[in-house]
C-alpha atoms as a PDB file:
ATOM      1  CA  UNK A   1     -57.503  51.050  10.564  1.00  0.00           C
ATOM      2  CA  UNK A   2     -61.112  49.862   9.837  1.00  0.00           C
ATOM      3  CA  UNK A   3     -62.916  52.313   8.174  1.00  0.00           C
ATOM      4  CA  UNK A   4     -67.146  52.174   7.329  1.00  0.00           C
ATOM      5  CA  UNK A   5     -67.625  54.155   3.969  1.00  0.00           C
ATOM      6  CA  UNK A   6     -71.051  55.559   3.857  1.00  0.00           C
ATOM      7  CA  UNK A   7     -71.411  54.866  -0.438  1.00  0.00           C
ATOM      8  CA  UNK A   8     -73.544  52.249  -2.197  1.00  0.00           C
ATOM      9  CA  UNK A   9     -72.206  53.301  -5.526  1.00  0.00           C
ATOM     10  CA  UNK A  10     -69.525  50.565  -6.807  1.00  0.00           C
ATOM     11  CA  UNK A  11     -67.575  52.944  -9.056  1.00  0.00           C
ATOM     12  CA  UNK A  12     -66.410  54.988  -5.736  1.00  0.00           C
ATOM     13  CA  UNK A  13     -66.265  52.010  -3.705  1.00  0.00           C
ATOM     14  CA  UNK A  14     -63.485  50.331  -6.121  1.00  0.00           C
ATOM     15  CA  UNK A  15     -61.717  53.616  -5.955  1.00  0.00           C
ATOM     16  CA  UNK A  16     -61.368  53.563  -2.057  1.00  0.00           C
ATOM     17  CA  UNK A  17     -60.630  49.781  -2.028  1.00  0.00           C
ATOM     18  CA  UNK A  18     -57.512  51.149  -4.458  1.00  0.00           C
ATOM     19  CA  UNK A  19     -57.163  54.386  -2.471  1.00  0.00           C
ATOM     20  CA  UNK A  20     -57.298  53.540   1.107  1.00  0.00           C
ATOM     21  CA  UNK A  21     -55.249  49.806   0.688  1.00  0.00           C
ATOM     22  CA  UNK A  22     -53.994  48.642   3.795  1.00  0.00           C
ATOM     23  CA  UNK A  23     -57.424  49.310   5.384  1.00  0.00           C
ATOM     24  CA  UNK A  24     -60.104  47.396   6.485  1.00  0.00           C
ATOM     25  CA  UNK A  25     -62.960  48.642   4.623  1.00  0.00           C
ATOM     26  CA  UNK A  26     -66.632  47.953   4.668  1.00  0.00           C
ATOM     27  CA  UNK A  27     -69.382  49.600   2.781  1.00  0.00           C
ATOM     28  CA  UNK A  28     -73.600  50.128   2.997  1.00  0.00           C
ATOM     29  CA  UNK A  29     -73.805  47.165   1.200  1.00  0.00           C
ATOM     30  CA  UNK A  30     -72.403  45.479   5.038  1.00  0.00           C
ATOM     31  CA  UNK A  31     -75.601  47.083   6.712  1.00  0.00           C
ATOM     32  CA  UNK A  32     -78.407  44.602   5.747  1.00  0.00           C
ATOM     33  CA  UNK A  33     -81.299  47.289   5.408  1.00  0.00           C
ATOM     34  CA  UNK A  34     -79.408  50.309   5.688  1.00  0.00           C
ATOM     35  CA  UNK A  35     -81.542  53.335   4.476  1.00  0.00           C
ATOM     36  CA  UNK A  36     -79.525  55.954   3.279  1.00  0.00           C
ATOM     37  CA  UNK A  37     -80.344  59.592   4.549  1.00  0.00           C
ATOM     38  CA  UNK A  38     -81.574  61.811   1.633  1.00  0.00           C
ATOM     39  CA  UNK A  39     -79.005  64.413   0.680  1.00  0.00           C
ATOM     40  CA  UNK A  40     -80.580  68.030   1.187  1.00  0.00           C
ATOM     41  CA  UNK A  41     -77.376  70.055   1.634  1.00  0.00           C
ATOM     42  CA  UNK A  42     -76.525  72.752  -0.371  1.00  0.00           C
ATOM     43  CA  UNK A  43     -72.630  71.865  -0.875  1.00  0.00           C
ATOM     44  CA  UNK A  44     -70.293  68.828  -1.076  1.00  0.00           C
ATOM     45  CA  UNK A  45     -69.546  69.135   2.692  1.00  0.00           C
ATOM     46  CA  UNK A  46     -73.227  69.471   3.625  1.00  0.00           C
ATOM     47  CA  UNK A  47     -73.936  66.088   2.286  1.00  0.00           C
ATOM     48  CA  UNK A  48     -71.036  64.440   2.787  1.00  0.00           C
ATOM     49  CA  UNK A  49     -71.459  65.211   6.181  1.00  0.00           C
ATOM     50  CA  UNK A  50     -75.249  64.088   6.042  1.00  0.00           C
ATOM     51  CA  UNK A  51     -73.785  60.770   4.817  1.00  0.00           C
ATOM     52  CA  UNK A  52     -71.472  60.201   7.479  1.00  0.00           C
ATOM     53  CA  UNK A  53     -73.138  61.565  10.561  1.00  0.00           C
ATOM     54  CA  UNK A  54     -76.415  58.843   9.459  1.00  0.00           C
ATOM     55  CA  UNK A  55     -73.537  56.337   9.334  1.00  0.00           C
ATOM     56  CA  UNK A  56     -72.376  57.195  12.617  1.00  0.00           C
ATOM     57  CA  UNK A  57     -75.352  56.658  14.303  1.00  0.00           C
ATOM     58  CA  UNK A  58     -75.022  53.046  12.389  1.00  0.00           C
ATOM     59  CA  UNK A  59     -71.546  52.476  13.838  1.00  0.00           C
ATOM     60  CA  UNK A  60     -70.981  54.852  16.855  1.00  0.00           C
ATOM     61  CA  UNK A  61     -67.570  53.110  17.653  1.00  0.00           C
ATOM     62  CA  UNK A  62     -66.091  53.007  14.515  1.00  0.00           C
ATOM     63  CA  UNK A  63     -63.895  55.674  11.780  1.00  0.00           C
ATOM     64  CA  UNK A  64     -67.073  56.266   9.244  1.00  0.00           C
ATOM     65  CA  UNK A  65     -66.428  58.419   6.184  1.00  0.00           C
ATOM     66  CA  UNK A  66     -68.969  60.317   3.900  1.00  0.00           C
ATOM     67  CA  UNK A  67     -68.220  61.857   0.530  1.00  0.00           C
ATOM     68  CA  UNK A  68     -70.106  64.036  -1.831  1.00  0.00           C
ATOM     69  CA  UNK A  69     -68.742  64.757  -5.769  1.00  0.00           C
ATOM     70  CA  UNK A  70     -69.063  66.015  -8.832  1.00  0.00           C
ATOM     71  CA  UNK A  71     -68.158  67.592 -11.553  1.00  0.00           C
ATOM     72  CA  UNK A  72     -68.959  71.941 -11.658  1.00  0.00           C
ATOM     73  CA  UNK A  73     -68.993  73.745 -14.834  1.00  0.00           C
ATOM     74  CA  UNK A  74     -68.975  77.308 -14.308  1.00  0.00           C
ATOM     75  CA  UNK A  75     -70.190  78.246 -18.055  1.00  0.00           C
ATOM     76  CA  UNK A  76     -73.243  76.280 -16.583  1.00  0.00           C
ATOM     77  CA  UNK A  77     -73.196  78.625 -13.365  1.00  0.00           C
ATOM     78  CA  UNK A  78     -71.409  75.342 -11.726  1.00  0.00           C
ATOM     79  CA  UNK A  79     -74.048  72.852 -13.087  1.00  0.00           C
ATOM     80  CA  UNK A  80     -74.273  69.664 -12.534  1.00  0.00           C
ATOM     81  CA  UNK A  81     -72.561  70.553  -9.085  1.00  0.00           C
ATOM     82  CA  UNK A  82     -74.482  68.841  -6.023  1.00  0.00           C
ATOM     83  CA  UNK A  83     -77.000  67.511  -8.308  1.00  0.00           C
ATOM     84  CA  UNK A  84     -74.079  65.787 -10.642  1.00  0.00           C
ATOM     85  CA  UNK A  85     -75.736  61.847  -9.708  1.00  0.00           C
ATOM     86  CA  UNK A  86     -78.779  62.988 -11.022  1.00  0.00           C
ATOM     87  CA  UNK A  87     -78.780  66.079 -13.292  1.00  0.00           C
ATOM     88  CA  UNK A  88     -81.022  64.350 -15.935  1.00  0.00           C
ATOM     89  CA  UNK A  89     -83.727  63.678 -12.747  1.00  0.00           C
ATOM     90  CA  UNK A  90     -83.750  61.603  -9.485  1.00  0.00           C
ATOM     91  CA  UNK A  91     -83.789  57.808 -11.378  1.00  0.00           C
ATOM     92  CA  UNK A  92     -81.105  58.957 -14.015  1.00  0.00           C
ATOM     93  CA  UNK A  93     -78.637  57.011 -14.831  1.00  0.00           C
ATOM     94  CA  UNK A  94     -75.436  57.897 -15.993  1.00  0.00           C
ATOM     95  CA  UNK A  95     -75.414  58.189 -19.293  1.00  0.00           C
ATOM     96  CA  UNK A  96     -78.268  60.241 -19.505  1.00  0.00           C
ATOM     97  CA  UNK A  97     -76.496  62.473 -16.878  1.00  0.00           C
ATOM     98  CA  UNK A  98     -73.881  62.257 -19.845  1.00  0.00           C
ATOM     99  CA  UNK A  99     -75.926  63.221 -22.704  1.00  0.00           C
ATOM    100  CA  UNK A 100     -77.847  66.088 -21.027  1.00  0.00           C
ATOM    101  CA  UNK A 101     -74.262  67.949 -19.866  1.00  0.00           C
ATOM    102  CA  UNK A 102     -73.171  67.659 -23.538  1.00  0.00           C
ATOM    103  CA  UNK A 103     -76.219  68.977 -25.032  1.00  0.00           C
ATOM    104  CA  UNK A 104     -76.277  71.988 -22.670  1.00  0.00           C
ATOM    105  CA  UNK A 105     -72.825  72.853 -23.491  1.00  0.00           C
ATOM    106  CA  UNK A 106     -72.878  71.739 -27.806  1.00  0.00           C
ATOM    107  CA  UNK A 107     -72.806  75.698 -28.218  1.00  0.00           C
ATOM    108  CA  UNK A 108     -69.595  76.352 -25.666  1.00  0.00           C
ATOM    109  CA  UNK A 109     -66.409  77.063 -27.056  1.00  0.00           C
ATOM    110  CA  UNK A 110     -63.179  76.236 -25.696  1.00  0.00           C
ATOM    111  CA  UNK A 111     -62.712  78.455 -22.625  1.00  0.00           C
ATOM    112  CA  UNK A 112     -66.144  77.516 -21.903  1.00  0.00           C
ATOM    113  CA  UNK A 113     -65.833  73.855 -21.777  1.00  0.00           C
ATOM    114  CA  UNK A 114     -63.393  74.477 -18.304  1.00  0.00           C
ATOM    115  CA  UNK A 115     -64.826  72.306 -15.513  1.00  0.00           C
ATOM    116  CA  UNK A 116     -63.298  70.183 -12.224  1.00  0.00           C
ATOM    117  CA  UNK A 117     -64.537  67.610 -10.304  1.00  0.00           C
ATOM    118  CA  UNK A 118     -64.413  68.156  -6.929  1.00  0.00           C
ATOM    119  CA  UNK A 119     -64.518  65.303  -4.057  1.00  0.00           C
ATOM    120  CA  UNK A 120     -65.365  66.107  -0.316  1.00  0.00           C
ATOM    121  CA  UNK A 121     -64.679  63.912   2.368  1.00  0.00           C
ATOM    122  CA  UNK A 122     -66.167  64.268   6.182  1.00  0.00           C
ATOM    123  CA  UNK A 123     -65.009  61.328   8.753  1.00  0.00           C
ATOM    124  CA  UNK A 124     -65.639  60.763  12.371  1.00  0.00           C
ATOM    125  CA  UNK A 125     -63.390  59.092  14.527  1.00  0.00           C
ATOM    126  CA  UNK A 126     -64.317  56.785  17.012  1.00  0.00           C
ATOM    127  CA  UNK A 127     -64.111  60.025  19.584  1.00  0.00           C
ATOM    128  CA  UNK A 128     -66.212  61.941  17.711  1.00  0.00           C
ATOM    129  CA  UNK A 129     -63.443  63.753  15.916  1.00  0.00           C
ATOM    130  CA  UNK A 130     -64.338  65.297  12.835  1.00  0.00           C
ATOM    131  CA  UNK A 131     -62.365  65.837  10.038  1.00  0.00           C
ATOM    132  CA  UNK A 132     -63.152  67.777   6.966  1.00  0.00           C
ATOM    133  CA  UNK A 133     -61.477  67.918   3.593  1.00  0.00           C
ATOM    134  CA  UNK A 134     -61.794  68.894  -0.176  1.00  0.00           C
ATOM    135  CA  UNK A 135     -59.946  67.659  -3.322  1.00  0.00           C
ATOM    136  CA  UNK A 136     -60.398  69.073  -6.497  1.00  0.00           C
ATOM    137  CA  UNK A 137     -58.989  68.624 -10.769  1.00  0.00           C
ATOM    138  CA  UNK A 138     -59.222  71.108 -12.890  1.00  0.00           C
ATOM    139  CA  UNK A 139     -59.844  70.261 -16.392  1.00  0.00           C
ATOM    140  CA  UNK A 140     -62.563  70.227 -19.688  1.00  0.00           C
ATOM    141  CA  UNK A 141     -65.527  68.612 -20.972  1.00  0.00           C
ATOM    142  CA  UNK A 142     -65.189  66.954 -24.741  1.00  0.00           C
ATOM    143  CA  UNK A 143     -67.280  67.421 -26.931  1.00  0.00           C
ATOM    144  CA  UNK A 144     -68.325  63.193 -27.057  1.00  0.00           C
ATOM    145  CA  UNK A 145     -67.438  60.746 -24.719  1.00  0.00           C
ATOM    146  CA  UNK A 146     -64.395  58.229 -25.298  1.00  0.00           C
ATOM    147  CA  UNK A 147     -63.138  55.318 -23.134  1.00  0.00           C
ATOM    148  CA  UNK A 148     -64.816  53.015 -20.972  1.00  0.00           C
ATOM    149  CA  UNK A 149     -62.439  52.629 -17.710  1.00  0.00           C
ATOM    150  CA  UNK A 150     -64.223  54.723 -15.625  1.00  0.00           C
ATOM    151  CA  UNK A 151     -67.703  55.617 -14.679  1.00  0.00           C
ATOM    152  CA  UNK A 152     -69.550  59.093 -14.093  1.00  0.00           C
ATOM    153  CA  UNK A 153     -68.721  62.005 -15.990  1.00  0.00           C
ATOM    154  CA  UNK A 154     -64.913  59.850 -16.526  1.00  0.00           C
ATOM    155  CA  UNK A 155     -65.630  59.410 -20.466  1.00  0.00           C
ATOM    156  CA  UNK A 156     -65.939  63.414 -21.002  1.00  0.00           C
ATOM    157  CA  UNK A 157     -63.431  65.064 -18.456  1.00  0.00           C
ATOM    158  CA  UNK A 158     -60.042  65.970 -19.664  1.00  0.00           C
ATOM    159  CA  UNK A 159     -57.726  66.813 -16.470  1.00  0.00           C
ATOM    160  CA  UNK A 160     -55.775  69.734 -17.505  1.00  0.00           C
ATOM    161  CA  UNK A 161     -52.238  69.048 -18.897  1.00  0.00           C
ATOM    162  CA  UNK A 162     -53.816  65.715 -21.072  1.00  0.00           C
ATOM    163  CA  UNK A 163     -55.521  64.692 -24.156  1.00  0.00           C
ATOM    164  CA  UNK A 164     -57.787  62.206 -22.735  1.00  0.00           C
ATOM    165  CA  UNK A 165     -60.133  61.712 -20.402  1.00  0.00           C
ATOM    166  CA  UNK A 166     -60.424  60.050 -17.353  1.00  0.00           C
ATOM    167  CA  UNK A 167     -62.317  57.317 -19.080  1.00  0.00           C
ATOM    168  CA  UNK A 168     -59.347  56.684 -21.219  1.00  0.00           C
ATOM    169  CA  UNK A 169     -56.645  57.416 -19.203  1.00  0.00           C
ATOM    170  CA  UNK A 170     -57.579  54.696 -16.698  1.00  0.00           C
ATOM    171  CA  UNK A 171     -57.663  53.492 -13.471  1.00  0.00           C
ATOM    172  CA  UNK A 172     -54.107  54.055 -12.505  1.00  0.00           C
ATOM    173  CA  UNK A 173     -53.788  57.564 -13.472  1.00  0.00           C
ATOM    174  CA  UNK A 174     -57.348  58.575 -11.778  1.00  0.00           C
ATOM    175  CA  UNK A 175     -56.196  56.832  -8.336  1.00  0.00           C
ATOM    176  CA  UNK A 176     -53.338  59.524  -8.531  1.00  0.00           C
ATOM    177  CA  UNK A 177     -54.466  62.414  -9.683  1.00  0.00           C
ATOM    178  CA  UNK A 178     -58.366  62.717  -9.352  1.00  0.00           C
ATOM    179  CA  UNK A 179     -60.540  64.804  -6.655  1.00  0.00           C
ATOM    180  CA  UNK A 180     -60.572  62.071  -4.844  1.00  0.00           C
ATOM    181  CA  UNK A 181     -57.024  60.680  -4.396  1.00  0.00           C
ATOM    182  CA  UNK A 182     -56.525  64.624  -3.639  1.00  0.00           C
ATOM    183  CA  UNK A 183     -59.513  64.705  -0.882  1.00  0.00           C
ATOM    184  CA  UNK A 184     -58.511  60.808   1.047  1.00  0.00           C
ATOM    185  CA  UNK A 185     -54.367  62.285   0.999  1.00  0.00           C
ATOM    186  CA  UNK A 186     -55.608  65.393   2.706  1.00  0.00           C
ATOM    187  CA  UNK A 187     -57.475  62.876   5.182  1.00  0.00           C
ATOM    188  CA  UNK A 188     -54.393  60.867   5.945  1.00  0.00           C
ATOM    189  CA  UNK A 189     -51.937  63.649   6.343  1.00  0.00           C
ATOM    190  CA  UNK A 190     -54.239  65.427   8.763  1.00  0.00           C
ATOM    191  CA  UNK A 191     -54.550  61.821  10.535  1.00  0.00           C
ATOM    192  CA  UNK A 192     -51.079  61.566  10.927  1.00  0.00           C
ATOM    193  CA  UNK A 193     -51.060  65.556  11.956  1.00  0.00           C
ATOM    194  CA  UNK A 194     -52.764  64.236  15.202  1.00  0.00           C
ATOM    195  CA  UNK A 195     -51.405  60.701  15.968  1.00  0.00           C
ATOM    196  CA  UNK A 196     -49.080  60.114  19.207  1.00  0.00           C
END
């Protein structure tokens, strides 16, 4: 299956080469002046859906796929949430994303350090079809950030039921138990719900 993923960020796009293997896959970066739409909707879905409905109009013939994440905090009231790519302003980059999370939570204890990343994925098929899923890993936020295999919030989330983060624990373990791997299974099976 050839699918168009509607991301210019490398970090996911090395994830879905790993994720979706087998496919034929082909990203913004394919679209020589491709002007992503700005994301104004007020969940995952909404703007993963934003992302691959301007896609579709790109490639009206083809599977295109849009996905929204981030990582929700609910001492923060679910902060950085929608705004997790730029929580320290629109031209942040990530490791001021990274600093600002830990200084608004230096005074949390424990319980209050719970968090989970959550990864929505919207696709079109070349009829139209939509499909809509969500993945999500629960987990913490450490106190500092350690390791330096992933990318994002990876150096300071701790899935639950480990020690170290994301960042640490590599790529291998994130491509089978993050958001995402959890949101592009959900995709498949509901593919394979429908084929002949």
């Amino acid at each position: 299956m050839t699918i168009w993923i509607a991301t210019g960020n490398k970090g996911k796009a090395a994830e879905f080469n790993l994720l979706l293997k087998g496919h034929q896959l082909y990203f913004l970066k394919d679209i020589p002046g491709y002007q992503a739409p700005e994301e104004t909707g007020s969940s995952f879905e909404e703007n993963a859906r934003i992302k691959a409905q301007a896609l579709k109009k790109q490639k009206p013939q083809e599977w295109v796929l849009g996905e929204d994440s981030g990582l929700a905090v609910p001492a923060l009231g679910n902060a950085p949430g929608i705004y997790s790519a730029r929580y320290a302003g629109p031209d942040a980059k990530e490791e001021k994303n990274l600093i600002l999370l830990l200084e608004n939570m230096k005074s949390f204890e424990d319980e209050e350090r719970v968090a989970f990343f959550i990864s929505h994925i919207v696709v079109f098929s070349p009829l139209g079809e939509e499909y809509s899923v969500q993945g999500k890993t629960e987990g913490s936020i450490a106190c500092k950030p350690k390791g330096d295999k992933g990318f994002g919030y990876d150096p300071v989330f701790i899935p639950r039921g480990e020690t170290k983060s994301f960042a640490q624990l590599g790529v291998k373990y994130k491509n089978q138990f993050s958001h995402r791997f959890r949101a592009v299974q959900l995709f498949l099976s509901e593919i394979k719900k429908k084929a002949p």
